[in-house]
N, C-alpha and C. Protein backbone atom coordinates (compact mmCIF):
# COMPACT_ATOMS: atom_id res chain seq x y z
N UNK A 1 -85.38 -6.49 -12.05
CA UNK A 1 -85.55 -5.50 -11.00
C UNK A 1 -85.33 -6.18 -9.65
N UNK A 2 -84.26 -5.80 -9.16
CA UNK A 2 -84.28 -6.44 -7.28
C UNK A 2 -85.01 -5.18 -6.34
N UNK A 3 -85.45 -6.23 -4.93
CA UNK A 3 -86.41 -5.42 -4.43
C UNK A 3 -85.41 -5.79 -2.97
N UNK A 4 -85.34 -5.06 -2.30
CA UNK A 4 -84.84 -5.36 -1.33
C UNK A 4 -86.49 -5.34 0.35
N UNK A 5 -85.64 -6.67 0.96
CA UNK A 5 -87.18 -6.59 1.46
C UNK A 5 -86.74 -6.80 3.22
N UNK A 6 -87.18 -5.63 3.84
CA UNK A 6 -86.99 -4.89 5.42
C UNK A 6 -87.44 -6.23 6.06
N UNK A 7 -87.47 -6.89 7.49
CA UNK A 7 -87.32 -7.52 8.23
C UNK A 7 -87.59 -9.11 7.65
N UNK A 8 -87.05 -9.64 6.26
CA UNK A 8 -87.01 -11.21 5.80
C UNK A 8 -85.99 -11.65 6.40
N UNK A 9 -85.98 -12.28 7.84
CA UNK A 9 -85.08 -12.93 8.22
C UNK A 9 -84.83 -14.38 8.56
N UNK A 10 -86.04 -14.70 7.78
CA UNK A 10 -85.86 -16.26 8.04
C UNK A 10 -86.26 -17.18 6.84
N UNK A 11 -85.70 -18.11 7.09
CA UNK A 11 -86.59 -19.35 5.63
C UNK A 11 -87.76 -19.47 5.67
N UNK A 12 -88.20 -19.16 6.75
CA UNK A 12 -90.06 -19.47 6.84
C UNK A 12 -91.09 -17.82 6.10
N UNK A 13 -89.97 -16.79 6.22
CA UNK A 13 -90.18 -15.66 5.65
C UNK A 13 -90.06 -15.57 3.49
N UNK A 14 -89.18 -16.90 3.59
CA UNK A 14 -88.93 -16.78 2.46
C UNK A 14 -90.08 -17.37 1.49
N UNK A 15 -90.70 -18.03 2.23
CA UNK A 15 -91.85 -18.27 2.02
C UNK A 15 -93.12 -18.04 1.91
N UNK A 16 -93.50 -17.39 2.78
CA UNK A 16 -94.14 -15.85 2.94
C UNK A 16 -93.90 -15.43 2.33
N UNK A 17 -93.30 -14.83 1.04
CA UNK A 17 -92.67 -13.87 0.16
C UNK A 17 -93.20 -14.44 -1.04
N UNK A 18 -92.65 -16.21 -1.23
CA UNK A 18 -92.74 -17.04 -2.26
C UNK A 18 -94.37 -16.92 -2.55
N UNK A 19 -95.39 -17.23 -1.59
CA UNK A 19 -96.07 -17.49 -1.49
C UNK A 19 -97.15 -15.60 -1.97
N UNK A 20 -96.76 -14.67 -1.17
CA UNK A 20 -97.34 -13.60 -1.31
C UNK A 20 -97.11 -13.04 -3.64
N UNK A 21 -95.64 -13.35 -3.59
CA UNK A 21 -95.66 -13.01 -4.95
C UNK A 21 -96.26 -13.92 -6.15
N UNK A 22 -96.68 -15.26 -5.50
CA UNK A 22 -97.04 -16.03 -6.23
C UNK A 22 -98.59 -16.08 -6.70
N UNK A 23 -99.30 -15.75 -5.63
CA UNK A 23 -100.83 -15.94 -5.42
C UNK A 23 -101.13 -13.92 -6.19
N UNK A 24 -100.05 -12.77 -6.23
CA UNK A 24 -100.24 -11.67 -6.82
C UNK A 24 -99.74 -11.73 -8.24
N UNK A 25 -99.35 -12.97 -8.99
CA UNK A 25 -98.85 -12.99 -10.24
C UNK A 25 -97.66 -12.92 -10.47
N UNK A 26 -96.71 -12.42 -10.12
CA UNK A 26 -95.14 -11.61 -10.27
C UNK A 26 -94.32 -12.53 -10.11
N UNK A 27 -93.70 -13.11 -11.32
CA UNK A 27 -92.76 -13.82 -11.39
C UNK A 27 -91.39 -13.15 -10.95
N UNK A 28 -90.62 -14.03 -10.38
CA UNK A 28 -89.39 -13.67 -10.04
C UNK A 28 -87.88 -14.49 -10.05
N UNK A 29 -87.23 -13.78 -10.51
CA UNK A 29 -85.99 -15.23 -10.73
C UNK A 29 -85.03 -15.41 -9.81
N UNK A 30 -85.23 -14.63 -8.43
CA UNK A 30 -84.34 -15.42 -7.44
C UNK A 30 -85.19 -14.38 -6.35
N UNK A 31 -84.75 -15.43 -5.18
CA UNK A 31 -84.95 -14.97 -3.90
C UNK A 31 -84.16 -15.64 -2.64
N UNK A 32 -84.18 -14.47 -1.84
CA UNK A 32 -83.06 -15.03 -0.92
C UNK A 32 -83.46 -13.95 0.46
N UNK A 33 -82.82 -14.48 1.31
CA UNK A 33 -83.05 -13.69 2.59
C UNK A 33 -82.64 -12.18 2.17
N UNK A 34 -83.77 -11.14 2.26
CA UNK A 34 -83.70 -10.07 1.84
C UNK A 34 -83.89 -9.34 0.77
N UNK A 35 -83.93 -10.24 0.05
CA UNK A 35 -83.51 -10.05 -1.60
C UNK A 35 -84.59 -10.55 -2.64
N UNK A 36 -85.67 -9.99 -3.24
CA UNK A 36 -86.26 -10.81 -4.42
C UNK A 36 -85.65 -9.89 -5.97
N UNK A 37 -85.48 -11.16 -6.91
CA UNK A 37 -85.29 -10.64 -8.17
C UNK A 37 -86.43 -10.59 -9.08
N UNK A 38 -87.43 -9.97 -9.57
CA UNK A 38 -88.06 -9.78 -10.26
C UNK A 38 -88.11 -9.77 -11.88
N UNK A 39 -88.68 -10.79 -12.47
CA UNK A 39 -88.30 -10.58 -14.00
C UNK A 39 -88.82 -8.86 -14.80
N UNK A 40 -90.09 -8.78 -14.29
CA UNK A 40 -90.48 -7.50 -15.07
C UNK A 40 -90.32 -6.27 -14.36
N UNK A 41 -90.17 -5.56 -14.48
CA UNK A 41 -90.01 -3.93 -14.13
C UNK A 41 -91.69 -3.77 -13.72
N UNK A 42 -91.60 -3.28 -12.91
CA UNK A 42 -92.71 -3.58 -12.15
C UNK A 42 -93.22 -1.36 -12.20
N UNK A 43 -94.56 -0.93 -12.15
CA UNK A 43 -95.13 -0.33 -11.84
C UNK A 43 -94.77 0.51 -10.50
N UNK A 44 -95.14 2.23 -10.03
CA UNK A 44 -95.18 2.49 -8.88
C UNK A 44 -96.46 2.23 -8.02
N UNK A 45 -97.35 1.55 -8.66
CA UNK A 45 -98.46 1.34 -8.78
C UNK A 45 -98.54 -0.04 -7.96
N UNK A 46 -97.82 -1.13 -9.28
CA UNK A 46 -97.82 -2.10 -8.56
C UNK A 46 -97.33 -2.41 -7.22
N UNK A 47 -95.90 -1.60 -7.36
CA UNK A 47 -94.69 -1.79 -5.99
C UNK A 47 -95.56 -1.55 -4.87
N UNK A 48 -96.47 -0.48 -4.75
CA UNK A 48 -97.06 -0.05 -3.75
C UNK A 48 -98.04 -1.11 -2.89
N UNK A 49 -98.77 -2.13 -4.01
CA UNK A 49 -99.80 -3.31 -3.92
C UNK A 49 -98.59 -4.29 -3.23
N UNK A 50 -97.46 -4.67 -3.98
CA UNK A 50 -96.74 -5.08 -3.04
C UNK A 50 -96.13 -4.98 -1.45
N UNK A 51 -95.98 -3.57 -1.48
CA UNK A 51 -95.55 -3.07 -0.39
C UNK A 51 -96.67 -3.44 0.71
N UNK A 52 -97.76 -3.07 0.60
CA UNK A 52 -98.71 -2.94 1.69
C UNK A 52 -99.33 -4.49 1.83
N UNK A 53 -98.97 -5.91 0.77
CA UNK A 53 -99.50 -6.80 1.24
C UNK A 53 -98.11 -7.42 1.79
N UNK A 54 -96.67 -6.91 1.71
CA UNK A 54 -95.96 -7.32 2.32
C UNK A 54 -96.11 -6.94 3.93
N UNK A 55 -96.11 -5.82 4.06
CA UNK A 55 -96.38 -5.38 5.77
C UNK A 55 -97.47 -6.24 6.32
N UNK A 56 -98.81 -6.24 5.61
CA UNK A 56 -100.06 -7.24 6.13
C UNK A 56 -98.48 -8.67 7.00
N UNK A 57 -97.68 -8.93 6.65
CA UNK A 57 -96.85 -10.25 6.86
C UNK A 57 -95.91 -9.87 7.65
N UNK A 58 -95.87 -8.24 8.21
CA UNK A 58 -94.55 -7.80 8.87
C UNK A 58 -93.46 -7.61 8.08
N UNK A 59 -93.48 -7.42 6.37
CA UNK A 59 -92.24 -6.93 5.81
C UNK A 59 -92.69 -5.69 5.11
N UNK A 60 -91.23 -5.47 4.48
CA UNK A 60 -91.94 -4.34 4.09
C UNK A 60 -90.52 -3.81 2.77
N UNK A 61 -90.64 -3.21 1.15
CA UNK A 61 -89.94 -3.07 0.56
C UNK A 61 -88.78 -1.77 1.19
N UNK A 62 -87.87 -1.84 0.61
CA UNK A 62 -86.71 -0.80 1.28
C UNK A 62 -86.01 -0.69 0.30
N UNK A 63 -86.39 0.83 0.32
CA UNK A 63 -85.48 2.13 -0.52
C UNK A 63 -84.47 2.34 0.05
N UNK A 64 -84.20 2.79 1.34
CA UNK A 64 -83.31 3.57 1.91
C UNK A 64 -81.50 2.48 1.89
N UNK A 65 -80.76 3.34 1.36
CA UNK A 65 -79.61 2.08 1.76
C UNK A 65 -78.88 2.02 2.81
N UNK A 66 -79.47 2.99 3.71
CA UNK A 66 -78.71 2.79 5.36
C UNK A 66 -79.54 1.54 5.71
N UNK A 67 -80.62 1.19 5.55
CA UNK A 67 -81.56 0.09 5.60
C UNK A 67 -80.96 -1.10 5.27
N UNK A 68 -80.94 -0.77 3.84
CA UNK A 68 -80.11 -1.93 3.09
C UNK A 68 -78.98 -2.79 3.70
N UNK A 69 -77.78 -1.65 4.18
CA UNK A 69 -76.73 -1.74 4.77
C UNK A 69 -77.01 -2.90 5.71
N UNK A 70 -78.42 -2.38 6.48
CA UNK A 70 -78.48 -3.15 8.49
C UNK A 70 -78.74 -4.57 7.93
N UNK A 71 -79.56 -4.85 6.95
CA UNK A 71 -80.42 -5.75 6.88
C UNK A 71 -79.25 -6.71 6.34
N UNK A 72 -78.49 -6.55 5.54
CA UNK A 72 -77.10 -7.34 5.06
C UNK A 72 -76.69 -7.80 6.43
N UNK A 73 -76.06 -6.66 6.88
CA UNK A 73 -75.03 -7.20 8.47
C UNK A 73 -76.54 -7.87 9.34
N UNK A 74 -77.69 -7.91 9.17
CA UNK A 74 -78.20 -9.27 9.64
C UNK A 74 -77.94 -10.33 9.18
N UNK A 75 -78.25 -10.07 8.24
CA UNK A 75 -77.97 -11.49 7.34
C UNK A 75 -76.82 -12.40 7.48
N UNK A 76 -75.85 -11.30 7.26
CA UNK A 76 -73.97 -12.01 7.81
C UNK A 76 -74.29 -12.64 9.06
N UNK A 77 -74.88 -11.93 10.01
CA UNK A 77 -75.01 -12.45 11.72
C UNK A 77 -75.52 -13.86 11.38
N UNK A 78 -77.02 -14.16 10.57
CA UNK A 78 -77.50 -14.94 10.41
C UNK A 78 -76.78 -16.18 9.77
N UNK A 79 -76.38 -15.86 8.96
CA UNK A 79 -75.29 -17.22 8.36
C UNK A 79 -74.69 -17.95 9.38
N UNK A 80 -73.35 -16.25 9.92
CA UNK A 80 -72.59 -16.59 11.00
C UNK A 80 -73.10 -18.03 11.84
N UNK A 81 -74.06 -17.23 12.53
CA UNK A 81 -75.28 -18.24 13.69
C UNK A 81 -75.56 -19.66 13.64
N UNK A 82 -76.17 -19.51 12.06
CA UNK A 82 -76.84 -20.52 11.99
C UNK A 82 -76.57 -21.68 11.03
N UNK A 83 -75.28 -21.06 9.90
CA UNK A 83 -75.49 -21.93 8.88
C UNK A 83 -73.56 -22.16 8.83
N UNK A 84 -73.24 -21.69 10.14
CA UNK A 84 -71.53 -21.74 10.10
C UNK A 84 -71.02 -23.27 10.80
N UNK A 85 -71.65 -23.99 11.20
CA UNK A 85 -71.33 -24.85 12.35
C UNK A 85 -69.87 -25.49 12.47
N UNK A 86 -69.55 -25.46 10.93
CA UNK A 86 -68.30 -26.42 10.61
C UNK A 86 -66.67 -25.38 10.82
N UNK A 87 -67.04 -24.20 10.90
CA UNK A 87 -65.90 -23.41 10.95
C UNK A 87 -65.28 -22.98 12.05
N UNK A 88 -64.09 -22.42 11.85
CA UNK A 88 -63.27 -22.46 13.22
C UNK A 88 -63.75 -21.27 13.69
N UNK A 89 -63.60 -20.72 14.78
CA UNK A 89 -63.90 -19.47 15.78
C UNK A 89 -64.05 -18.21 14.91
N UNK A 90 -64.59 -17.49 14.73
CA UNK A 90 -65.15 -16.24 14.21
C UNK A 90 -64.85 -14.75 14.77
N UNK A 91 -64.19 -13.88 14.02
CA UNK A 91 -64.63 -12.41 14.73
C UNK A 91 -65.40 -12.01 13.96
N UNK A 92 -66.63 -11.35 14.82
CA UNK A 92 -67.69 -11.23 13.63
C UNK A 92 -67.47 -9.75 13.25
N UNK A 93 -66.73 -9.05 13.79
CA UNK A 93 -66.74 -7.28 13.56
C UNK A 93 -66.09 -7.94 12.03
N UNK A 94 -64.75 -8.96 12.28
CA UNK A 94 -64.14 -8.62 10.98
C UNK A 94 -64.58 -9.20 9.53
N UNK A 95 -65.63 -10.20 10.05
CA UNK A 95 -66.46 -10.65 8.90
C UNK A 95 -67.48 -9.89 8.37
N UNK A 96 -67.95 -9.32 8.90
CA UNK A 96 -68.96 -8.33 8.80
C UNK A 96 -68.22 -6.80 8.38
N UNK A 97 -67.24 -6.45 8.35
CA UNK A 97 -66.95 -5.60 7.63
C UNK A 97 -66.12 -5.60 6.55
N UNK A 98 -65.69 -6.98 6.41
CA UNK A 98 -65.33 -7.39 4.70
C UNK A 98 -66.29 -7.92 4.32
N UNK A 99 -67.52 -8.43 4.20
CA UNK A 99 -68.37 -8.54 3.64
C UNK A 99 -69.22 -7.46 2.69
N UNK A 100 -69.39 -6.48 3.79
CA UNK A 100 -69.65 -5.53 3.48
C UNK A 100 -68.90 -4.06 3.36
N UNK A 101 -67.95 -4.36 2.95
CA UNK A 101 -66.72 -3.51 2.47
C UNK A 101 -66.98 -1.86 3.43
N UNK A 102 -66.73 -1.74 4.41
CA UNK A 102 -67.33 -0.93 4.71
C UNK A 102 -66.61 -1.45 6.14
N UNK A 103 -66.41 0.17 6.89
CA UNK A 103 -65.35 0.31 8.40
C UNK A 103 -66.62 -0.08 9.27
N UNK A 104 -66.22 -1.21 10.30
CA UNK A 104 -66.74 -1.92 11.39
C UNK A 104 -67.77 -0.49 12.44
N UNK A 105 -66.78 0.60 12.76
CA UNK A 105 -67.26 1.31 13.67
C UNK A 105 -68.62 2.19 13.20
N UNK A 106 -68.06 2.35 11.68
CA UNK A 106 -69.18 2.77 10.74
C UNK A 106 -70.89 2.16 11.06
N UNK A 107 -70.27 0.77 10.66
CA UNK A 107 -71.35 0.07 10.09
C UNK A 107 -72.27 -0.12 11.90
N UNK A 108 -71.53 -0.20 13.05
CA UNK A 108 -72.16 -0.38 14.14
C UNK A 108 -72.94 0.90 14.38
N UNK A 109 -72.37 2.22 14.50
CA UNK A 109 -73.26 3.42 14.97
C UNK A 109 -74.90 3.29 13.62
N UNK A 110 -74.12 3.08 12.34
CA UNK A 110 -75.84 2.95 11.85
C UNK A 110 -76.47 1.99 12.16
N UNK A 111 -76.18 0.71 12.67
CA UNK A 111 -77.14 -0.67 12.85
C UNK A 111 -77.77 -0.19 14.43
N UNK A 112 -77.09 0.61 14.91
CA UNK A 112 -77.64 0.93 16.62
C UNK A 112 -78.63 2.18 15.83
N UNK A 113 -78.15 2.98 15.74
CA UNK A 113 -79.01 3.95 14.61
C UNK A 113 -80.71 3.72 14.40
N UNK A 114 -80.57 2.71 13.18
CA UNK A 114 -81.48 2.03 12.86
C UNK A 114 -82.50 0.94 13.37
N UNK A 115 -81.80 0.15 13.99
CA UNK A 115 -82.24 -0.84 14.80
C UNK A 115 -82.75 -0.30 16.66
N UNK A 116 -81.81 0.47 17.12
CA UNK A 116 -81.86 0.60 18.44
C UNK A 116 -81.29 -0.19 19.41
N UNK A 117 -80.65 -1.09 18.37
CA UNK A 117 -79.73 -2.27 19.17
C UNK A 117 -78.43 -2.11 18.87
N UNK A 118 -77.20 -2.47 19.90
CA UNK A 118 -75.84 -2.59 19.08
C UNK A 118 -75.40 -3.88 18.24
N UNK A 119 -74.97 -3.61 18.02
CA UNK A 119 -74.72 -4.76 16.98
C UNK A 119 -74.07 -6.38 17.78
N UNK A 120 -73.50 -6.10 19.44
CA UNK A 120 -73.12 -7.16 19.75
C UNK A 120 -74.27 -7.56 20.44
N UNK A 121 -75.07 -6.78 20.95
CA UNK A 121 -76.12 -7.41 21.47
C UNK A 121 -77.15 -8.41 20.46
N UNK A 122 -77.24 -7.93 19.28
CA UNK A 122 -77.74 -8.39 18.17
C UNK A 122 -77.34 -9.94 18.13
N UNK A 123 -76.15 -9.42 17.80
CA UNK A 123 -75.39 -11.28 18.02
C UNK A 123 -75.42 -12.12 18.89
N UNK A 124 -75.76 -11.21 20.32
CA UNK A 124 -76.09 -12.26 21.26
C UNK A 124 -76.92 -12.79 21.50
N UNK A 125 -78.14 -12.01 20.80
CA UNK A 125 -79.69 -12.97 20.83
C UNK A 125 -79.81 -13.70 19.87
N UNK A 126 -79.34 -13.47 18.58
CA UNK A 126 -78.99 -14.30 17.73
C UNK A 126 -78.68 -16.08 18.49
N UNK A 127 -77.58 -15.75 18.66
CA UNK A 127 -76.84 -17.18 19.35
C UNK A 127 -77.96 -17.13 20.29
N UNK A 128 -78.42 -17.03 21.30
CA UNK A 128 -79.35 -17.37 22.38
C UNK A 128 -80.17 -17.94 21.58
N UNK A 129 -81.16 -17.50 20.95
CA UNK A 129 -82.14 -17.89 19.63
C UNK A 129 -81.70 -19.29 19.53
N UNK A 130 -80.58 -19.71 19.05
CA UNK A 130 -80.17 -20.93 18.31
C UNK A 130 -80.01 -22.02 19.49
N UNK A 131 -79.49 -21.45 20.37
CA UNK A 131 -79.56 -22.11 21.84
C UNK A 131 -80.83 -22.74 22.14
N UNK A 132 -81.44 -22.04 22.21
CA UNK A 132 -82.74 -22.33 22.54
C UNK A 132 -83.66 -23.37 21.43
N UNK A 133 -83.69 -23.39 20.41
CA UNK A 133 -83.81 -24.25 19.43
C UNK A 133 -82.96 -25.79 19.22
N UNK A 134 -81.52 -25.39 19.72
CA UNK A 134 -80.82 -26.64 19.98
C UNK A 134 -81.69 -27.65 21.45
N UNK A 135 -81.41 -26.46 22.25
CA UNK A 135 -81.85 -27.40 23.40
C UNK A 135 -83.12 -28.15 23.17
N UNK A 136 -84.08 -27.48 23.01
CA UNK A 136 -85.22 -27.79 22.99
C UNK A 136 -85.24 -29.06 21.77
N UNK A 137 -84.57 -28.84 20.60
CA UNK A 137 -84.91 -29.61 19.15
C UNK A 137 -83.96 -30.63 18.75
N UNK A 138 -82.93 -30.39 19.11
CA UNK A 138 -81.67 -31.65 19.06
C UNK A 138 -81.58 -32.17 20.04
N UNK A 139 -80.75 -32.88 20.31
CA UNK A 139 -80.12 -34.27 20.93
C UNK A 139 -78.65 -34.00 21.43
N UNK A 140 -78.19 -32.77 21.52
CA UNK A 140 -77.10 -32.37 21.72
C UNK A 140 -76.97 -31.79 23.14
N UNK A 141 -75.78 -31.60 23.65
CA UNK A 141 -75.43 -31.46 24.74
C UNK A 141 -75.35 -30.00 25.39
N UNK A 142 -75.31 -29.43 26.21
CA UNK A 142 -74.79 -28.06 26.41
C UNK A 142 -73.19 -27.86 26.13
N UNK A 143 -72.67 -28.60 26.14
CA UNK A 143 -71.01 -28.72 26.37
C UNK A 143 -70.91 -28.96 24.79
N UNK A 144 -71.88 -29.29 23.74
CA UNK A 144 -72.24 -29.72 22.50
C UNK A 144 -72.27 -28.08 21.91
N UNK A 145 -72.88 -27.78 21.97
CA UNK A 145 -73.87 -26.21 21.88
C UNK A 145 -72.79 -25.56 22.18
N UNK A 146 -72.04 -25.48 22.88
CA UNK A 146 -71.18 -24.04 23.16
C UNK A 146 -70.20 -24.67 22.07
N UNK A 147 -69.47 -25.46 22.09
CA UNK A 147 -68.71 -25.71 21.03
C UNK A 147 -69.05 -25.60 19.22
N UNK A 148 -70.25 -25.58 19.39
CA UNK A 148 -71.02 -26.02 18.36
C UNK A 148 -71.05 -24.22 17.67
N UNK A 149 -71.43 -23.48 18.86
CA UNK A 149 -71.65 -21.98 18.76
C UNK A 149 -70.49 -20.91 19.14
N UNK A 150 -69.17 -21.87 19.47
CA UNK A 150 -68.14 -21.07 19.25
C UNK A 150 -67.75 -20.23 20.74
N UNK A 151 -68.73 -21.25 21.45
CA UNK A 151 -68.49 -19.92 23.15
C UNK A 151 -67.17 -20.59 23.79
N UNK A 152 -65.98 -19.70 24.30
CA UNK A 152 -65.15 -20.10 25.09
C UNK A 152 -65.32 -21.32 25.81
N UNK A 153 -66.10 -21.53 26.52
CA UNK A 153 -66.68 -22.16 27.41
C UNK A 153 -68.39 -22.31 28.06
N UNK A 154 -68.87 -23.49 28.55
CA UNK A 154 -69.82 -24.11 29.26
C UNK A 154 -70.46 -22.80 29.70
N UNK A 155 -69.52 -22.70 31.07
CA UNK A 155 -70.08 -21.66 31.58
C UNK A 155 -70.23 -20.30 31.07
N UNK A 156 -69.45 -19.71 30.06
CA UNK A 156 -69.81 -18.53 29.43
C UNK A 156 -71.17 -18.71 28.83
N UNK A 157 -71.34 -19.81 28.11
CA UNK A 157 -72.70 -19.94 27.43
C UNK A 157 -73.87 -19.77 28.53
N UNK A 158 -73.61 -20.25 29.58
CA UNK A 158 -74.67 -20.61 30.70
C UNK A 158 -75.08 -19.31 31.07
N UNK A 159 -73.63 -18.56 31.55
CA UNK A 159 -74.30 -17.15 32.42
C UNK A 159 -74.70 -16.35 31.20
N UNK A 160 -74.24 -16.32 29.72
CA UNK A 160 -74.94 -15.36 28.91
C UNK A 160 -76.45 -16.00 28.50
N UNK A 161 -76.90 -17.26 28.56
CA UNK A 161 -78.06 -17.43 28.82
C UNK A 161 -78.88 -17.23 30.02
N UNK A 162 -78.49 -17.10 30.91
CA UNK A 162 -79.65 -16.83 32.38
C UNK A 162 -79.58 -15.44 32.06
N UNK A 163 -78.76 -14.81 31.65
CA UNK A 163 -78.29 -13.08 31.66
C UNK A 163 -79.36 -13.00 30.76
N UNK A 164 -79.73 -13.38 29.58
CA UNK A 164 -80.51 -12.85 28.43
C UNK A 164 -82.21 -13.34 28.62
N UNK A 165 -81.98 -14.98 29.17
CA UNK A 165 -83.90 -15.57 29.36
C UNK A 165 -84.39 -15.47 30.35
N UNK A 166 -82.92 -15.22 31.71
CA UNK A 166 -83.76 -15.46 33.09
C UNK A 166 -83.89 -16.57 33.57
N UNK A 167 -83.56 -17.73 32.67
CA UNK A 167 -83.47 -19.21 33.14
C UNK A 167 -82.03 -19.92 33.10
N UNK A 168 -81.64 -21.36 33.50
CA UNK A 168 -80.67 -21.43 33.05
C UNK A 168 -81.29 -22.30 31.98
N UNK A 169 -80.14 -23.04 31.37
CA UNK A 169 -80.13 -23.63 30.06
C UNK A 169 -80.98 -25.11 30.42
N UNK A 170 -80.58 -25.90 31.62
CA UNK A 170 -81.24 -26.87 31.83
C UNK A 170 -82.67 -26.67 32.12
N UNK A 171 -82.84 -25.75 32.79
CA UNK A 171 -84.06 -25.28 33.30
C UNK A 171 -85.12 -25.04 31.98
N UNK A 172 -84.64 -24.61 30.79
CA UNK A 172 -85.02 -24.19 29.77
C UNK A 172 -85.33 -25.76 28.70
N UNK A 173 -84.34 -26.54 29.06
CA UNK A 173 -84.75 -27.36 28.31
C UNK A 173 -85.08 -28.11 28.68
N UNK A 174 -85.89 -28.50 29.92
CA UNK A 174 -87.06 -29.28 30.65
C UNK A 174 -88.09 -28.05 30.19
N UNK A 175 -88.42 -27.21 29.88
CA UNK A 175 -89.95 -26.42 30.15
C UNK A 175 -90.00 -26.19 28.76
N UNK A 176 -89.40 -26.80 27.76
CA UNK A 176 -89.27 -26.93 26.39
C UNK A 176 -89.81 -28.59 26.02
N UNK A 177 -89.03 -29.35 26.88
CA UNK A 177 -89.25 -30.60 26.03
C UNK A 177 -90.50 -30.90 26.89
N UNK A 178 -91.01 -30.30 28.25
CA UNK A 178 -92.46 -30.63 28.38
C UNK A 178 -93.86 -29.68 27.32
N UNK A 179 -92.95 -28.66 26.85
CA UNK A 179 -93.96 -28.13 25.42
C UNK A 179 -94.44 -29.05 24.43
N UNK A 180 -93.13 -29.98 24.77
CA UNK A 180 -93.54 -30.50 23.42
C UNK A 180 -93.97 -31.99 23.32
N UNK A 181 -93.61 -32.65 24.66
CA UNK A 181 -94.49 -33.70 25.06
C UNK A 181 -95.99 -33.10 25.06
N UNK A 182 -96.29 -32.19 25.47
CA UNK A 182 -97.84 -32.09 25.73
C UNK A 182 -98.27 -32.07 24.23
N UNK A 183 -97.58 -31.55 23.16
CA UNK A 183 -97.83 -31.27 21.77
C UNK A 183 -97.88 -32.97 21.36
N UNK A 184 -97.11 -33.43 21.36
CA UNK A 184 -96.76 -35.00 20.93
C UNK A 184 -98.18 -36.07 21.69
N UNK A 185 -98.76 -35.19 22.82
CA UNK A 185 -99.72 -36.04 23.60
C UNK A 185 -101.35 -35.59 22.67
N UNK A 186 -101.15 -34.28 22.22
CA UNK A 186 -102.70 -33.98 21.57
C UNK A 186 -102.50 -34.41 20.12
């Protein structure tokens, strides 16, 4: 039985999951961002015990497949983002709609739909997200980072970061790495 599961968007979620189905009994034979496989056919009974200790965590099971749909084209974003580093330049409309077999313009009016976001804005906090984790957590450069994340250029990365945090990027990663000196000091 697969369960499809509403806002699992991270590895630390996947865990949360690991952890929630483990300590409730329910074996399962795969899991993945979004996705648990379940060995037994599970109860409406049970699903429900699931459901409501998943939300206690901010998730939550999903019936609906316009749902289904958004939570995939996160996921694509998410790869895209985070787990692409080695590949050449990206259009993400056109990855994202062969992935999910399914017309680009389609798939954007339901992810705005659903979400309340468009789908490029999506991507842009996405990448900001990762920005912000680079700066702060690697050893890498800004001129590193945009290349790294596929931006035209330095400065495109720069003004779509002050545009999205309000800071610039340097600014951000001094009031980051003093977070974490003070952390490294207690």
């Amino acid at each position: 039985m697969m369960l499809q599961i509403r806002n699992m968007e991270s590895y630390c979620c996947i865990k949360v999951v690991e952890e929630e189905f483990t300590r409730m009994g329910i074996h399962f034979t795969a899991l993945e961002l979004g996705r648990v496989e379940i060995y037994e056919a599970l109860s409406a009974e049970k699903l429900k015990v699931i459901d409501t200790a998943l939300k206690n965590v901010g998730l939550e099971i999903v019936s609906d497949n316009r749902i289904v749909l958004v939570d995939k084209v996160k996921e694509i974003i998410h790869q895209l983002v985070y787990l692409s580093d080695d590949q050449p330049k990206q259009n993400f409309s056109e990855i994202i709609s062969k992935r999910v077999n399914r017309n680009y313009t389609y798939l954007s009016s339901l992810f705005s739909k659903i979400t309340g976001v468009k789908i490029e804005k999506y991507i842009i906090n996405r990448k900001i997200e990762r920005v912000k984790d680079l700066l702060v957590y690697d050893k890498l450069s800004l001129n590193e980072i945009a290349y790294l994340l596929k931006y035209s250029s330095v400065a495109h990365l720069s003004n779509q970061f002050k545009k999205e945090t309000g800071l610039t990027p340097a600014i951000y990663k001094q009031l980051g790495n003093r977070g974490t000196e003070k952390k490294e000091e207690l």
